[in-house]
Protein backbone atom coordinates (compact mmCIF):
# COMPACT_ATOMS: atom_id res chain seq x y z
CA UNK A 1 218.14 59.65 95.24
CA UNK A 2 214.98 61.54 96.79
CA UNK A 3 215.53 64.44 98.32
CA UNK A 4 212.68 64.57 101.46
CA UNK A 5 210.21 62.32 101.83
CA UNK A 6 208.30 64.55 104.85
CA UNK A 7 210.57 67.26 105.17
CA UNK A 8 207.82 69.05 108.07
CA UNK A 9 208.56 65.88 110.32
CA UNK A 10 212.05 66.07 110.03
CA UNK A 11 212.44 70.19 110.77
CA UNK A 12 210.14 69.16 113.81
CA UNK A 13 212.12 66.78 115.55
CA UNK A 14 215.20 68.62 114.63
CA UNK A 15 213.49 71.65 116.22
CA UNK A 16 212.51 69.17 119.44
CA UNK A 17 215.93 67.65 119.77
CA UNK A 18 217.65 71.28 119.71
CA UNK A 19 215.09 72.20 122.78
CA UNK A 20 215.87 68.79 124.60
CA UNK A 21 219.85 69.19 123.67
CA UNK A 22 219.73 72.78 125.65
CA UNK A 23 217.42 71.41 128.31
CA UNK A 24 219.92 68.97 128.83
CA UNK A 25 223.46 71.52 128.61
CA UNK A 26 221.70 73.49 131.14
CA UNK A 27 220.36 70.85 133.73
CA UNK A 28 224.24 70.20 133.77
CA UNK A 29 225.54 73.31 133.82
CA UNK A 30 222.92 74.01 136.78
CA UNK A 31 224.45 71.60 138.78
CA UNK A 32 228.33 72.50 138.05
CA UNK A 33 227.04 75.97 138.96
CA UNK A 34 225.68 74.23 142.31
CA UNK A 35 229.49 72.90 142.98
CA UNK A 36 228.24 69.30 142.72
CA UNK A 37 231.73 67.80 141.20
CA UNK A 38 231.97 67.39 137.57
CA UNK A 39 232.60 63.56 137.97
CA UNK A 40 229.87 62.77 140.18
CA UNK A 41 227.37 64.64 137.85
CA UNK A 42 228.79 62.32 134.64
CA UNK A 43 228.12 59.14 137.13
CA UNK A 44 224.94 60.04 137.53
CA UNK A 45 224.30 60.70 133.91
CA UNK A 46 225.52 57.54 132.73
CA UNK A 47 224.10 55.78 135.43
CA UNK A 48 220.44 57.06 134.18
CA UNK A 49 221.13 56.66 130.78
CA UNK A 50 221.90 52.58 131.76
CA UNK A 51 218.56 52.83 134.26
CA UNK A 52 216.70 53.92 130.92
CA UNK A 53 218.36 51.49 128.97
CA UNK A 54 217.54 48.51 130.86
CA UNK A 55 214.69 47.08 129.30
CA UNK A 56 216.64 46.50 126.27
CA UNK A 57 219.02 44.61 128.63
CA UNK A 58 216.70 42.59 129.92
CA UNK A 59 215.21 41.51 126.86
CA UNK A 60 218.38 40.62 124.76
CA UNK A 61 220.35 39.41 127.82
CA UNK A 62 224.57 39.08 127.98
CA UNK A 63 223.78 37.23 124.53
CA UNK A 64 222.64 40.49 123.03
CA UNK A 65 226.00 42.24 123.68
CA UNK A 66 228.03 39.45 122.39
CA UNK A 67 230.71 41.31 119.27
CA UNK A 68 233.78 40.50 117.76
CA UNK A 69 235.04 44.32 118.50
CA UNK A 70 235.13 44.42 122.38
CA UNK A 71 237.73 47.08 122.71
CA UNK A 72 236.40 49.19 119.91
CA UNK A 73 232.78 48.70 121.47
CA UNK A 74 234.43 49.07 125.25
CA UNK A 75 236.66 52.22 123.91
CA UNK A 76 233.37 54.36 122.30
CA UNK A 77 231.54 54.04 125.87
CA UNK A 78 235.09 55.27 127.50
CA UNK A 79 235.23 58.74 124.89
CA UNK A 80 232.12 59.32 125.38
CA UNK A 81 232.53 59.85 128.95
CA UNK A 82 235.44 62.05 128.19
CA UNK A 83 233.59 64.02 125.84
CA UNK A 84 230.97 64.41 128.88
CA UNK A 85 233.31 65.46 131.43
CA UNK A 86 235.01 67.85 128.92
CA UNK A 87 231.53 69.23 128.08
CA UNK A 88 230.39 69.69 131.55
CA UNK A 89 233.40 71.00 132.68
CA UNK A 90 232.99 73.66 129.88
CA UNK A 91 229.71 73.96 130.84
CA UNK A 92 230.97 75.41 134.38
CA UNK A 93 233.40 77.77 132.75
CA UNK A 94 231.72 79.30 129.87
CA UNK A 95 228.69 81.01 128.91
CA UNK A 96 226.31 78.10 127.36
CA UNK A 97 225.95 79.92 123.99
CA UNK A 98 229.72 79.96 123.29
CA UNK A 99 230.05 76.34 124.29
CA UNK A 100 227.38 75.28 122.33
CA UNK A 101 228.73 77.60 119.47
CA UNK A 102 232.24 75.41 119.76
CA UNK A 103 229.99 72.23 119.21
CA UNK A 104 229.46 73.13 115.74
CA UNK A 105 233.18 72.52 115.15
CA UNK A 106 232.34 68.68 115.24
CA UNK A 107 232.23 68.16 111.71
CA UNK A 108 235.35 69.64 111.28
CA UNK A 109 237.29 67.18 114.05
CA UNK A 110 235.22 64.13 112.63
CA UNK A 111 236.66 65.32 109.39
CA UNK A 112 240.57 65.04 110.58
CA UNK A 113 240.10 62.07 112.52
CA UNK A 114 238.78 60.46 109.02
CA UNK A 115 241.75 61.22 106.99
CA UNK A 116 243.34 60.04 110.41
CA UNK A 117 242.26 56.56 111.27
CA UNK A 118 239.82 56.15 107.80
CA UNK A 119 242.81 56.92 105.33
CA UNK A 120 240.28 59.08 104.11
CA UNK A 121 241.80 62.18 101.72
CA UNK A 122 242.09 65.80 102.29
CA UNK A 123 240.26 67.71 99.78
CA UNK A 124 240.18 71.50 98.98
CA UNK A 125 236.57 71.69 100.31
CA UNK A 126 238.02 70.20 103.54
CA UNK A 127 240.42 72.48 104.04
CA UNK A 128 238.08 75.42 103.09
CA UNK A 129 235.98 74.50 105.56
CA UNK A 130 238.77 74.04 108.70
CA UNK A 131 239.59 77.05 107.78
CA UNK A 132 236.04 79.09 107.97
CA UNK A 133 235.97 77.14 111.54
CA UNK A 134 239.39 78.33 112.63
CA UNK A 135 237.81 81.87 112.09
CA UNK A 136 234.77 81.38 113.45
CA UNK A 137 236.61 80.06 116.71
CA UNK A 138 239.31 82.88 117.09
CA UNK A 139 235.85 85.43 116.99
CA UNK A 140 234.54 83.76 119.87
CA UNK A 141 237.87 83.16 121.87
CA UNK A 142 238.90 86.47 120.87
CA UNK A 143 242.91 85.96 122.16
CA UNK A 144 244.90 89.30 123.04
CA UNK A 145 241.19 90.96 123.44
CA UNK A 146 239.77 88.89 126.04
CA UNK A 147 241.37 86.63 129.14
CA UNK A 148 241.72 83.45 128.27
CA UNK A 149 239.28 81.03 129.37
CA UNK A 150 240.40 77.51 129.90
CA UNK A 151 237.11 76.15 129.46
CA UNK A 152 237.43 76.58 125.81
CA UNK A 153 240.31 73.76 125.83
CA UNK A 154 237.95 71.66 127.52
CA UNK A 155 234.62 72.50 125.24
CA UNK A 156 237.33 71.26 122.71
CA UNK A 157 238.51 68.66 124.03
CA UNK A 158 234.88 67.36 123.99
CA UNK A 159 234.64 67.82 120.28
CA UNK A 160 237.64 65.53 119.54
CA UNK A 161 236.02 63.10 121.48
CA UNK A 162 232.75 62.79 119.54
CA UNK A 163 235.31 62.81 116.44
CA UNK A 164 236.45 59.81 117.78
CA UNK A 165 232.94 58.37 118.34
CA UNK A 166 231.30 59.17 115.72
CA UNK A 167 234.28 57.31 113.32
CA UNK A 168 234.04 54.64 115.70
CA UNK A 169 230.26 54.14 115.03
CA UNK A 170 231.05 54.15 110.75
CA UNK A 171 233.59 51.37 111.55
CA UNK A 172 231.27 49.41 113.88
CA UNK A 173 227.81 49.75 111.89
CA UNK A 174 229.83 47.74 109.26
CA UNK A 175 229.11 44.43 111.69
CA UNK A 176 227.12 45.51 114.49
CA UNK A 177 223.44 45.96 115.31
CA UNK A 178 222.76 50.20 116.06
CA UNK A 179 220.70 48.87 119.98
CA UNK A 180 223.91 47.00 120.82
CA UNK A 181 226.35 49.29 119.89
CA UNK A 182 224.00 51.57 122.27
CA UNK A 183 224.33 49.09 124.81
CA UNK A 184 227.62 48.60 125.48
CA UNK A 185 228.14 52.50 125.51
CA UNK A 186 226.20 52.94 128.30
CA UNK A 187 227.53 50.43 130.12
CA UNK A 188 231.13 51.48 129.18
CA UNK A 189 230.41 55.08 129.75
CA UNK A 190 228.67 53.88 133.15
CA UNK A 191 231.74 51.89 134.67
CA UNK A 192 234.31 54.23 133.05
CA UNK A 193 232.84 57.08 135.15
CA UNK A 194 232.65 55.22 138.03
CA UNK A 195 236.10 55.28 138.77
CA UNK A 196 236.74 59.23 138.95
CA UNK A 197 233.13 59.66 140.01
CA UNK A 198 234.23 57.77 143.45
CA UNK A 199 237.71 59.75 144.05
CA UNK A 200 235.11 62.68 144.87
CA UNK A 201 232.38 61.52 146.11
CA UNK A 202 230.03 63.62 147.06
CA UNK A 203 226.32 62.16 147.63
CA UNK A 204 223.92 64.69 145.68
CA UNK A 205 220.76 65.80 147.66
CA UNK A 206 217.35 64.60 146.66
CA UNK A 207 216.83 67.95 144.70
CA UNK A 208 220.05 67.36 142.97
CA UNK A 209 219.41 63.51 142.20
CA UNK A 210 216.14 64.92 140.32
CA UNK A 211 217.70 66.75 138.15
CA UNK A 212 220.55 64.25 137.26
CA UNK A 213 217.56 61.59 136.41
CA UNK A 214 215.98 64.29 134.42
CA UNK A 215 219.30 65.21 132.50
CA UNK A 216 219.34 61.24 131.52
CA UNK A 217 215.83 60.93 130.35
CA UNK A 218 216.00 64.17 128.27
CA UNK A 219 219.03 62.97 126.98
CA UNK A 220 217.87 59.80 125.84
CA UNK A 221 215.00 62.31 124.06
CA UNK A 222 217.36 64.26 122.48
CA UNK A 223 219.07 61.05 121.00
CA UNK A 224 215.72 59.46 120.09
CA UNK A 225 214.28 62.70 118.53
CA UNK A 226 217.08 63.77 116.77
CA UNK A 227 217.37 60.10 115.03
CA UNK A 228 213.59 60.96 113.81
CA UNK A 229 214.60 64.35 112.26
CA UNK A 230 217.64 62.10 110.08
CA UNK A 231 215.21 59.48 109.32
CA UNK A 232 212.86 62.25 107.50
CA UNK A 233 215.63 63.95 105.85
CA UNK A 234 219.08 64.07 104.62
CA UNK A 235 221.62 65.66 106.80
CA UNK A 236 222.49 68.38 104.60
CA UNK A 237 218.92 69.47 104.52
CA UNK A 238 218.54 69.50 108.09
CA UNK A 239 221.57 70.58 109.51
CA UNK A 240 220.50 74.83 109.01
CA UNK A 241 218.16 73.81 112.01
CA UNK A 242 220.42 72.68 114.20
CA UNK A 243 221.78 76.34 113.87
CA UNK A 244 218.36 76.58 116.51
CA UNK A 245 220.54 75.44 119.29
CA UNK A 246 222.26 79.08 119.87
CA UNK A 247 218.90 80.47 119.97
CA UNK A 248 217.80 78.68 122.31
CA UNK A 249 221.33 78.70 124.47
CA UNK A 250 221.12 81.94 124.36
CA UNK A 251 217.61 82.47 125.74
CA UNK A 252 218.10 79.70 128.62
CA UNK A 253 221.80 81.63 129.13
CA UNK A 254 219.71 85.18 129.55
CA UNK A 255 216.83 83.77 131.61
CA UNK A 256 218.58 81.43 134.14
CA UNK A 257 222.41 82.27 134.08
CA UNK A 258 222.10 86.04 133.55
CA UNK A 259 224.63 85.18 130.33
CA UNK A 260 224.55 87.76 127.29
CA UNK A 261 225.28 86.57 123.72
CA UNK A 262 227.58 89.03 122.07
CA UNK A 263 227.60 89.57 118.24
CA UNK A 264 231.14 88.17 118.05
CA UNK A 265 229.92 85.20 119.29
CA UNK A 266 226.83 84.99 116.98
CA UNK A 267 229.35 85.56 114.17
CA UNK A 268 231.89 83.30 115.38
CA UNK A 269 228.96 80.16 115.86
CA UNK A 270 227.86 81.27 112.34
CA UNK A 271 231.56 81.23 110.30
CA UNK A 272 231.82 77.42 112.39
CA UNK A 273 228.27 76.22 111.80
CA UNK A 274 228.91 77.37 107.61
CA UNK A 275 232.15 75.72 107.80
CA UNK A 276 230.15 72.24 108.91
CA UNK A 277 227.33 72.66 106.40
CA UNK A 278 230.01 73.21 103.51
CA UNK A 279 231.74 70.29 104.46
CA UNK A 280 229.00 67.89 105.03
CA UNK A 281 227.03 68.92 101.66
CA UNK A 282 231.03 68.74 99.64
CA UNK A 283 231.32 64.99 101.20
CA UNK A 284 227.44 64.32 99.77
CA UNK A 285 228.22 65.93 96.30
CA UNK A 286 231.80 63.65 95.82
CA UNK A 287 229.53 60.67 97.39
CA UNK A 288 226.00 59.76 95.77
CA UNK A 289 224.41 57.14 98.57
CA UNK A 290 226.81 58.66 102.13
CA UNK A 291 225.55 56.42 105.21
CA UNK A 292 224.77 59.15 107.60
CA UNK A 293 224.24 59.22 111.34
C-alpha cells in the first residue's frame, strides 16, 4: 500500500483542524466561563451545526435520510450530544490544556468499546498501550497531590462517548452513505439537546448568540479540514500532529484564561498521546488495508 501521496497537504490541514479544534474548545469554554448554562450552549451548537447543514437537507429531502438502522443512526446523534455536554462541562472546570490532554485517551476507549460491542480481541499491544494512558492520566490528575477536580469525570465521560461514536460509524459505513450518516446526527444531536436545553432556558444575548454561530461554523471546519488531512495521509502518519493541539491549548489557555501548563501535564498528554499512536500503528501492522476515519 502507498505510504503518502502529498504528505505537505495532509500535515496542513491537520495543522488547520488543530487551530479550528482549539478555536472551537475555547469559544465554548468562553461562554461556560460567562455562566451561559451548559445545555443551552450545546442547543445552540447543534442547532448551528443543522443551520449549516441545511443545504444538504434541502437537496436530498426526507428521501435522503431514509436507513434501515434508525436507532443506531438516531442513537450516534444522541452520544454525541453527551459527549458535548461532558466536554463543555469540562471545559468550565478545567484548564483547556488538561482537557484537551484527556482527549488523547480516545483511542484507548474506542479500543475497549471494540473488543466490547465488535468482539474484537485484546492484544498485548492493547494492553500496553491502556496502560501508558493510565499513566499518562494519573500525571495529570495527580490524586493525593492535588484536589480532585470533578471535571476530569466529565472530560471522561466525553471520551467514552466518542468511543461509542466512532464504533457506531465502522458499523454504519458498512450500509450507509458518510453525508447521511452526517445528517441524521445533527438532527439527532439537535432534538436530543433540545430537551435539557429548555429545562434552563436562558435566552443568550446577541454577543453571546455570535459566538455560539461561530463555535458551529468552526466546527463544521474543523470536521471538514481534518477529513482533508486523512484523505492525504494515513492516520498513523498524521496523528504526531495532532499532538499540535496542546500547543495551541496551551497558548489560547495563557492568553485568554490566564491558565498555565505545568510539566506534569505536558508529560501526562505525552505518555496518553504515545499510548494512542502505539495502538493505532499495532492495529495497522496486524491489519494491511484498516478503513480509517
Amino acid at each position: 500500500m502507498p505510504q503518502l501521496p502529498n504528505m505537505p497537504q495532509a500535515v496542513f490541514w491537520t495543522i488547520i483542524s488543530s487551530i479550528l479544534v482549539i478555536a472551537y474548545t475555547s469559544t465554548a469554554k468562553y461562554l461556560a466561563m460567562e455562566e451561559l448554562p451548559v445545555p443551552v450552549i450545546v442547543f445552540f451548537r447543534c442547532l448551528f451545526g443543522l443551520v449549516f447543514f441545511v443545504p444538504w437537507l434541502l437537496n436530498h429531502g426526507v428521501a435522503g435520510l431514509s436507513t434501515k438502522k434508525p436507532f443506531l443512526m438516531a442513537s450516534r446523534g444522541f452520544f454525541t450530544m453527551i459527549g458535548l455536554y461532558c466536554l463543555f462541562t469540562a471545559l468550565s472546570q478545567m484548564p483547556i490544556s488538561d482537557v484537551i490532554a484527556i482527549q488523547y485517551t480516545k483511542p484507548i476507549f474506542a479500543t475497549f468499546a471494540a473488543v466490547l460491542v465488535l468482539h474484537e480481541i485484546m492484544t498485548k499491544s492493547r494492553w500496553i498501550g491502556v496502560f501508558i494512558a493510565l499513566a499518562g492520566m494519573l500525571l495529570i490528575v495527580r490524586p493525593g497531590f492535588e484536589e480532585f477536580n470533578m471535571g476530569f469525570l466529565w472530560a471522561i465521560g466525553a471520551m467514552i462517548s466518542g468511543a461509542y461514536t466512532t464504533i457506531s460509524v465502522k458499523f454504519l459505513t458498512r450500509t450507509e452513505d458518510p453525508d447521511k450518516i452526517t445528517a441524521w446526527m445533527v438532527i439527532g444531536m439537535t432534538v436530543s439537546s433540545a430537551i435539557p436545553a429548555f429545562l434552563v432556558w436562558e435566552l443568550p444575548g446577541l454577543e453571546q448568540l455570535g459566538w455560539l454561530a461561530f463555535a458551529g461554523l468552526v466546527a463544521n471546519g474543523f470536521q471538514q479540514t481534518m477529513a482533508r488531512g486523512y484523505a492525504h495521509a494515513d492516520a498513523t502518519a498524521i496523528m504526531p500532529f495532532e499532538f499540535s493541539r496542546l500547543i495551541f491549548a496551551s497558548i489560547s489557555g495563557y492568553l485568554f484564561f490566564s491558565e498555565g501548563l505545568g510539566i506534569l501535564t505536558c508529560a501526562g498528554a505525552m505518555l496518553i498521546f504515545l499510548s494512542g499512536l502505539f495502538i493505532v500503528r499495532s492495529e495497522n501492522n496486524s491489519a494491511p488495508n484498516p478503513k480509517k476515519q
